[in-house]
PDB file of N, CA and C in Angstrom:
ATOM      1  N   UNK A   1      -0.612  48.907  16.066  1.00  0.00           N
ATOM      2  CA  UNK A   1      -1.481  47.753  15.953  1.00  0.00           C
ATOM      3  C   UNK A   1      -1.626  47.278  14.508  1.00  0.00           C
ATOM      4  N   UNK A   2      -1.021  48.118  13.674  1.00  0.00           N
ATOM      5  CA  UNK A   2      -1.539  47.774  11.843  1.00  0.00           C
ATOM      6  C   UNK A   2      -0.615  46.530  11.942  1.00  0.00           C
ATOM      7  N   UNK A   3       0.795  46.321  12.609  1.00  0.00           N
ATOM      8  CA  UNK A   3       1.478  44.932  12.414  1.00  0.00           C
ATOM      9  C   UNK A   3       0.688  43.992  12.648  1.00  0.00           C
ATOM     10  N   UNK A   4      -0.236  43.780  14.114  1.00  0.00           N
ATOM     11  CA  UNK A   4      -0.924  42.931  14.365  1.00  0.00           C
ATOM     12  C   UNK A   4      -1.880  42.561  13.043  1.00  0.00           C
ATOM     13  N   UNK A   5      -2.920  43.530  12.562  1.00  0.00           N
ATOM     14  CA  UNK A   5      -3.731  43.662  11.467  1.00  0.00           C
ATOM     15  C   UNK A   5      -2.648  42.732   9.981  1.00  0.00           C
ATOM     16  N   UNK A   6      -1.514  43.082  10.406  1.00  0.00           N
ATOM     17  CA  UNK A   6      -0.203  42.944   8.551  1.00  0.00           C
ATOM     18  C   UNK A   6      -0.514  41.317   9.101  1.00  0.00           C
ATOM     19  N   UNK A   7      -0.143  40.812  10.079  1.00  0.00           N
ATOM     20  CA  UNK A   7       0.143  39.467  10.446  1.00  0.00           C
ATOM     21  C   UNK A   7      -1.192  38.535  10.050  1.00  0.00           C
ATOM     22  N   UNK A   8      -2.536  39.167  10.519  1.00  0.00           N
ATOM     23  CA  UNK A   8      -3.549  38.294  10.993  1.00  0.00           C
ATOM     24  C   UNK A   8      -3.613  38.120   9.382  1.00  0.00           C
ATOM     25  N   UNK A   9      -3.571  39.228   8.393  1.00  0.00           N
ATOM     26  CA  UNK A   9      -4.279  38.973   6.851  1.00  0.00           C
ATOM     27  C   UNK A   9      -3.064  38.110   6.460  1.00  0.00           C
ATOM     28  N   UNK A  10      -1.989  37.656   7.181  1.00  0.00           N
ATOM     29  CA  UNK A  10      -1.279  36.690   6.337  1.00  0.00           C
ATOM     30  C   UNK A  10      -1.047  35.775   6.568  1.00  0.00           C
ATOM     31  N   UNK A  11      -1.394  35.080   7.929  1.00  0.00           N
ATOM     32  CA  UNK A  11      -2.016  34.451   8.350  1.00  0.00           C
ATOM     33  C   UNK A  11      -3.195  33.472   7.629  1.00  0.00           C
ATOM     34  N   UNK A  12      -4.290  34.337   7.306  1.00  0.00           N
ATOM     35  CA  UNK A  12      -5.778  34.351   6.711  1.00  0.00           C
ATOM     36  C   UNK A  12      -5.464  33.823   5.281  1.00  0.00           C
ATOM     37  N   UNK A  13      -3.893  34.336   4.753  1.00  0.00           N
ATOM     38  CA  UNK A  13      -3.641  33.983   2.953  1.00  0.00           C
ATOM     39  C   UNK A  13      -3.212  32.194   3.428  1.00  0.00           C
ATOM     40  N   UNK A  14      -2.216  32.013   4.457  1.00  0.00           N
ATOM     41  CA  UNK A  14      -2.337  30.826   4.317  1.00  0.00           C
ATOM     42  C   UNK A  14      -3.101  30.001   4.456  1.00  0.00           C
ATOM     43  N   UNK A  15      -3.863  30.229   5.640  1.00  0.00           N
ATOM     44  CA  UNK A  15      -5.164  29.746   6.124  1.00  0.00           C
ATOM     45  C   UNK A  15      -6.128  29.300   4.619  1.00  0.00           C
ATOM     46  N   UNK A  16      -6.013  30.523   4.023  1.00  0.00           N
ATOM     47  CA  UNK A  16      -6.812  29.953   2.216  1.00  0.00           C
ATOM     48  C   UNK A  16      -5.969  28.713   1.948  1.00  0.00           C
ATOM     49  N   UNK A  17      -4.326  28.841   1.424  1.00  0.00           N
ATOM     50  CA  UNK A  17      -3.922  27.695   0.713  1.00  0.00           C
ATOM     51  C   UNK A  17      -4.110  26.585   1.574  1.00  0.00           C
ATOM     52  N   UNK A  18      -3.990  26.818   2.714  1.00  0.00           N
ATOM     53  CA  UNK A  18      -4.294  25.129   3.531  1.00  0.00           C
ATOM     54  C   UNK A  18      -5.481  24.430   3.016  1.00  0.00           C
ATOM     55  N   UNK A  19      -6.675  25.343   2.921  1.00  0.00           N
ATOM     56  CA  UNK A  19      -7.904  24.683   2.445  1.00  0.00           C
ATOM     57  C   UNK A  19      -8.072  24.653   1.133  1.00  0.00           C
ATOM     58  N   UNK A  20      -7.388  25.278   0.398  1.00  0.00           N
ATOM     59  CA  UNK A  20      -7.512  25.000  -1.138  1.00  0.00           C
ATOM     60  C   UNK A  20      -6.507  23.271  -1.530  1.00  0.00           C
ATOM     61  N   UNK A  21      -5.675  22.859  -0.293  1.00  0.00           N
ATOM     62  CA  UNK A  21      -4.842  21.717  -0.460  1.00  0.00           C
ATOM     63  C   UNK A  21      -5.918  20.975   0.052  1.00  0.00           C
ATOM     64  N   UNK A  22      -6.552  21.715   0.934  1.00  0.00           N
ATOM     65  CA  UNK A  22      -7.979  20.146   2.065  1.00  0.00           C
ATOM     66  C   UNK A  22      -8.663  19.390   0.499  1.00  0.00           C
ATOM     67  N   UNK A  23      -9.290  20.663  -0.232  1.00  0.00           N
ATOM     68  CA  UNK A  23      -9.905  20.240  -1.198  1.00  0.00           C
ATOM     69  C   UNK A  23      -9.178  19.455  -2.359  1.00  0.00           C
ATOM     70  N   UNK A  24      -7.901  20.208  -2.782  1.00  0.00           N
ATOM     71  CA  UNK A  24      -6.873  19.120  -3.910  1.00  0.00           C
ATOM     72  C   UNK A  24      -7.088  17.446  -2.866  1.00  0.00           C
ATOM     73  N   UNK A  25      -7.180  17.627  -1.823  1.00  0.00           N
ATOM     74  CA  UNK A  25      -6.962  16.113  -0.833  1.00  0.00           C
ATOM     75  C   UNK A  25      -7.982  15.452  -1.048  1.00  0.00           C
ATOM     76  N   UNK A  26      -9.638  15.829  -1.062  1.00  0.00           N
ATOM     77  CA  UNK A  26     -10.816  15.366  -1.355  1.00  0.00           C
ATOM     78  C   UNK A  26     -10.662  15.046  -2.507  1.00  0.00           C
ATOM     79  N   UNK A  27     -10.771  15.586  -3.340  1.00  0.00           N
ATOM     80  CA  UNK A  27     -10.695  15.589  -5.049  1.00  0.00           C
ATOM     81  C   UNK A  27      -9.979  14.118  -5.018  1.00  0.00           C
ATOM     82  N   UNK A  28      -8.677  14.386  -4.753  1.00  0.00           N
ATOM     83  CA  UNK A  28      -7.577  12.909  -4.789  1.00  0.00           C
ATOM     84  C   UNK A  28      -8.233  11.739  -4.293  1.00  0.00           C
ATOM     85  N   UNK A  29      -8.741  11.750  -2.833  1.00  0.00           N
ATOM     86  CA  UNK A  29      -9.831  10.717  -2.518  1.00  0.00           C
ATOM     87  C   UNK A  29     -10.509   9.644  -3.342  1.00  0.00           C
ATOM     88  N   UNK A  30     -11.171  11.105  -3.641  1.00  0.00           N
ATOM     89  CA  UNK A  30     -12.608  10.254  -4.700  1.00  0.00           C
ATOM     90  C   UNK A  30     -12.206   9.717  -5.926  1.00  0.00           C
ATOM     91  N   UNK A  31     -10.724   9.926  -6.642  1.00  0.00           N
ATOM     92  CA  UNK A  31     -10.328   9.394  -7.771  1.00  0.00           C
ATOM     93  C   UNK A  31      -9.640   7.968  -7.215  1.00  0.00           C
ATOM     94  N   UNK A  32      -8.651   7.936  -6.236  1.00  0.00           N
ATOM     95  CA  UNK A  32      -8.310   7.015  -5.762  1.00  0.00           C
ATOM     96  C   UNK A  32      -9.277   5.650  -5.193  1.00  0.00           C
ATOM     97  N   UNK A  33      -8.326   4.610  -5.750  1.00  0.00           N
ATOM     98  CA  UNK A  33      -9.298   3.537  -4.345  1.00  0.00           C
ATOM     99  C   UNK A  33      -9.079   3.190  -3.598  1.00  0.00           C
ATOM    100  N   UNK A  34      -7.500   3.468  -3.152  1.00  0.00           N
ATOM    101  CA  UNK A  34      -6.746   3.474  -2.483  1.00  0.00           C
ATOM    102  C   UNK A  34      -6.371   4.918  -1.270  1.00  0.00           C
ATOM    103  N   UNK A  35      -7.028   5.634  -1.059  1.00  0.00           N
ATOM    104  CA  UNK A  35      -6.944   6.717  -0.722  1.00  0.00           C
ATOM    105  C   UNK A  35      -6.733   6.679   1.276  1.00  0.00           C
ATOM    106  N   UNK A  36      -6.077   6.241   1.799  1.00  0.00           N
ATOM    107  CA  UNK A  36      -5.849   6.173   2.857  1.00  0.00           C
ATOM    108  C   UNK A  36      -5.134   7.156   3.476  1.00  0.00           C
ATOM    109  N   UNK A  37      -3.567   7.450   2.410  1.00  0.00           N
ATOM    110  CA  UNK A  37      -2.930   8.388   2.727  1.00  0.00           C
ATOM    111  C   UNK A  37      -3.710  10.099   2.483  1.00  0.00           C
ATOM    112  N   UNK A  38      -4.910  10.136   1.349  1.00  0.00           N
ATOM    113  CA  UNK A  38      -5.527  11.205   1.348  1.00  0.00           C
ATOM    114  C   UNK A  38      -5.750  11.780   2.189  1.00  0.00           C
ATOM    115  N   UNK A  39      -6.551  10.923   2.683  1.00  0.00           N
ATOM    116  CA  UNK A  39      -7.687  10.852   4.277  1.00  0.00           C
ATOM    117  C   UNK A  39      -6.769  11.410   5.138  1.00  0.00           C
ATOM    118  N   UNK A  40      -5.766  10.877   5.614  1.00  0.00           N
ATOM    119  CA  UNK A  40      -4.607  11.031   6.672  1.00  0.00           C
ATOM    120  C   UNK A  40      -4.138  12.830   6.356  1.00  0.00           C
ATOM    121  N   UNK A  41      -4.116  13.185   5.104  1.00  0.00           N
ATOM    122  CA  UNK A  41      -3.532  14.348   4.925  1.00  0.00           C
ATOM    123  C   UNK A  41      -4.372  15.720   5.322  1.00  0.00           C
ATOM    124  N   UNK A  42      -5.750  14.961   4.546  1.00  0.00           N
ATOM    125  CA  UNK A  42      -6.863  15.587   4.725  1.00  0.00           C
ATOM    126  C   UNK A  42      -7.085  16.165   6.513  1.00  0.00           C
ATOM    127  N   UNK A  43      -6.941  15.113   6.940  1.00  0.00           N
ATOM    128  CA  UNK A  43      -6.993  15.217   8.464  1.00  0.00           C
ATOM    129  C   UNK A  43      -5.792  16.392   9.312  1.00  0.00           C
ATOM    130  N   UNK A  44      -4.563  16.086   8.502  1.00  0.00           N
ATOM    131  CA  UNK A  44      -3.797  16.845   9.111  1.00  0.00           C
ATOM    132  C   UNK A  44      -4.034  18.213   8.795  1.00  0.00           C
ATOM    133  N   UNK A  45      -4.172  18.774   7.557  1.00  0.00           N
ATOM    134  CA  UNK A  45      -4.512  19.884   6.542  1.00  0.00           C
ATOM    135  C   UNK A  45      -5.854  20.407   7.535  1.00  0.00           C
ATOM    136  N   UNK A  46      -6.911  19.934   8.127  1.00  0.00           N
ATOM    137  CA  UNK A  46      -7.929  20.472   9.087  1.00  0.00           C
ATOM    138  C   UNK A  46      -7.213  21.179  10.172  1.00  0.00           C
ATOM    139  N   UNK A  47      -6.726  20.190  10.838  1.00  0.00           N
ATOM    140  CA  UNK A  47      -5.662  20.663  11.703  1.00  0.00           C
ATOM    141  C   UNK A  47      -5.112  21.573  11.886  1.00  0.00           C
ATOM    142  N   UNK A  48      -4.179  22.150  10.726  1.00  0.00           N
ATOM    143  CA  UNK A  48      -3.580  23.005  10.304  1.00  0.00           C
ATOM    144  C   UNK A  48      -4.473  24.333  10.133  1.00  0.00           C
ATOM    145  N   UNK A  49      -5.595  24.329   9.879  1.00  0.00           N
ATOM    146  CA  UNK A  49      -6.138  25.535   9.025  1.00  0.00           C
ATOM    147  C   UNK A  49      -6.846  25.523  10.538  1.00  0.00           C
ATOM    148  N   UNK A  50      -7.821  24.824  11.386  1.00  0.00           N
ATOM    149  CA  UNK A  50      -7.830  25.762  12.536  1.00  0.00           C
ATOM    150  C   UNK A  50      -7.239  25.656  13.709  1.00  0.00           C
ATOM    151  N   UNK A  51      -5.918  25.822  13.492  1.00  0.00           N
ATOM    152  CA  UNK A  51      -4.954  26.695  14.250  1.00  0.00           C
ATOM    153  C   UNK A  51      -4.839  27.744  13.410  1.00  0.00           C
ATOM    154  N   UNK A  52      -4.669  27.884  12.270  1.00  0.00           N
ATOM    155  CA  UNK A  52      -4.050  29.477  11.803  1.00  0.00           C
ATOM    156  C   UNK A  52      -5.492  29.936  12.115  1.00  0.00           C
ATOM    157  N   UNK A  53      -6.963  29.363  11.669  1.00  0.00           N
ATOM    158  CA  UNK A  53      -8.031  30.896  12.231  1.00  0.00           C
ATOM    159  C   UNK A  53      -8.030  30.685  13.576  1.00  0.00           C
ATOM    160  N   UNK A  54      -7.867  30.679  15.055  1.00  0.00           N
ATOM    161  CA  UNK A  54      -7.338  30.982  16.150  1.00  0.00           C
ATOM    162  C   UNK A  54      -6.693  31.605  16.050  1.00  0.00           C
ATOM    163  N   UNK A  55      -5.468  31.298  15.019  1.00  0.00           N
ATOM    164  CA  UNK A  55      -4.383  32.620  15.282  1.00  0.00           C
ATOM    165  C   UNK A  55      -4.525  33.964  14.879  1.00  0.00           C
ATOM    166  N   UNK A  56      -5.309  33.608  13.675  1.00  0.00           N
ATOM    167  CA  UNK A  56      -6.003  35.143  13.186  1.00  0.00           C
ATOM    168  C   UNK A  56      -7.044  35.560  14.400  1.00  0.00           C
ATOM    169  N   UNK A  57      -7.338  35.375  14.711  1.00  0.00           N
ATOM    170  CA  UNK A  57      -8.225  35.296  15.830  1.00  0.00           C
ATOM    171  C   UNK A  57      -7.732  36.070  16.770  1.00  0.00           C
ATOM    172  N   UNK A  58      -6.812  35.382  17.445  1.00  0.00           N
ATOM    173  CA  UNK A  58      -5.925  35.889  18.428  1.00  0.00           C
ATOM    174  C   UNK A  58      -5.220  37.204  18.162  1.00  0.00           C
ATOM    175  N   UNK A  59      -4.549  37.148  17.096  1.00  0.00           N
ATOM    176  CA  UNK A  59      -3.903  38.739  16.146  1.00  0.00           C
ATOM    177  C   UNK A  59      -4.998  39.792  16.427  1.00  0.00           C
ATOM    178  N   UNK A  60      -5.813  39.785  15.991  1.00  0.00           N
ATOM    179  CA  UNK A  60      -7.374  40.741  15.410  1.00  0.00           C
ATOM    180  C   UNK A  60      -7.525  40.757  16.670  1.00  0.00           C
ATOM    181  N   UNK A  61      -7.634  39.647  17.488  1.00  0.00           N
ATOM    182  CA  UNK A  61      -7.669  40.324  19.316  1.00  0.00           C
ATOM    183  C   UNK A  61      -6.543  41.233  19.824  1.00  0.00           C
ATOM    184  N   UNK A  62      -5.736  40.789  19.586  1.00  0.00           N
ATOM    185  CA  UNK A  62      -4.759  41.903  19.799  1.00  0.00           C
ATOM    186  C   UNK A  62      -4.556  43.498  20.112  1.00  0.00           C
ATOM    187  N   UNK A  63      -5.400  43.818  18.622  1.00  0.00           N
ATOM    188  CA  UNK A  63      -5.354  45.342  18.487  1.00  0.00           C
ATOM    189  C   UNK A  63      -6.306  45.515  19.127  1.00  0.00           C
ATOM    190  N   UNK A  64      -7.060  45.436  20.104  1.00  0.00           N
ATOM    191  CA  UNK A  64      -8.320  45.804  21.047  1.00  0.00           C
ATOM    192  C   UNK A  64      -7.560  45.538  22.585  1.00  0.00           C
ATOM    193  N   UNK A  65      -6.089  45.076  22.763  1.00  0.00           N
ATOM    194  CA  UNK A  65      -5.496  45.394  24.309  1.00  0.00           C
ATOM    195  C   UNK A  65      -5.000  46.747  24.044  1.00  0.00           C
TER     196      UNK A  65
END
């Protein structure tokens, strides 16, 4: 089960950079005045980050079948 455990924490590392990009995306926003494509990225980048915590989720469930 430690693979399941190896997967979910790396998982969890990307899960960080996705949201450390959500925020580079906000940041960009508020400098822009034009920020449409931000927004759009921003949106996808949510997206992205919860599916990976589900998936950590799902992993960490794992080792308890």
């Amino acid at each position: 089960m430690a693979h399941f455990d190896e997967m979910a924490d790396d998982v969890a590392a990307v899960e960080q950079r996705v949201s450390d990009a959500i925020f580079d995306a906000v940041r960009e926003q508020m400098r822009d005045d034009d920020a449409a494509q931000a927004r759009e990225l921003e949106r996808r980048l949510a997206k992205v980050r919860r599916s990976l915590q589900k998936a950590e989720a799902l992993l960490r469930g794992a080792r308890d079948q």
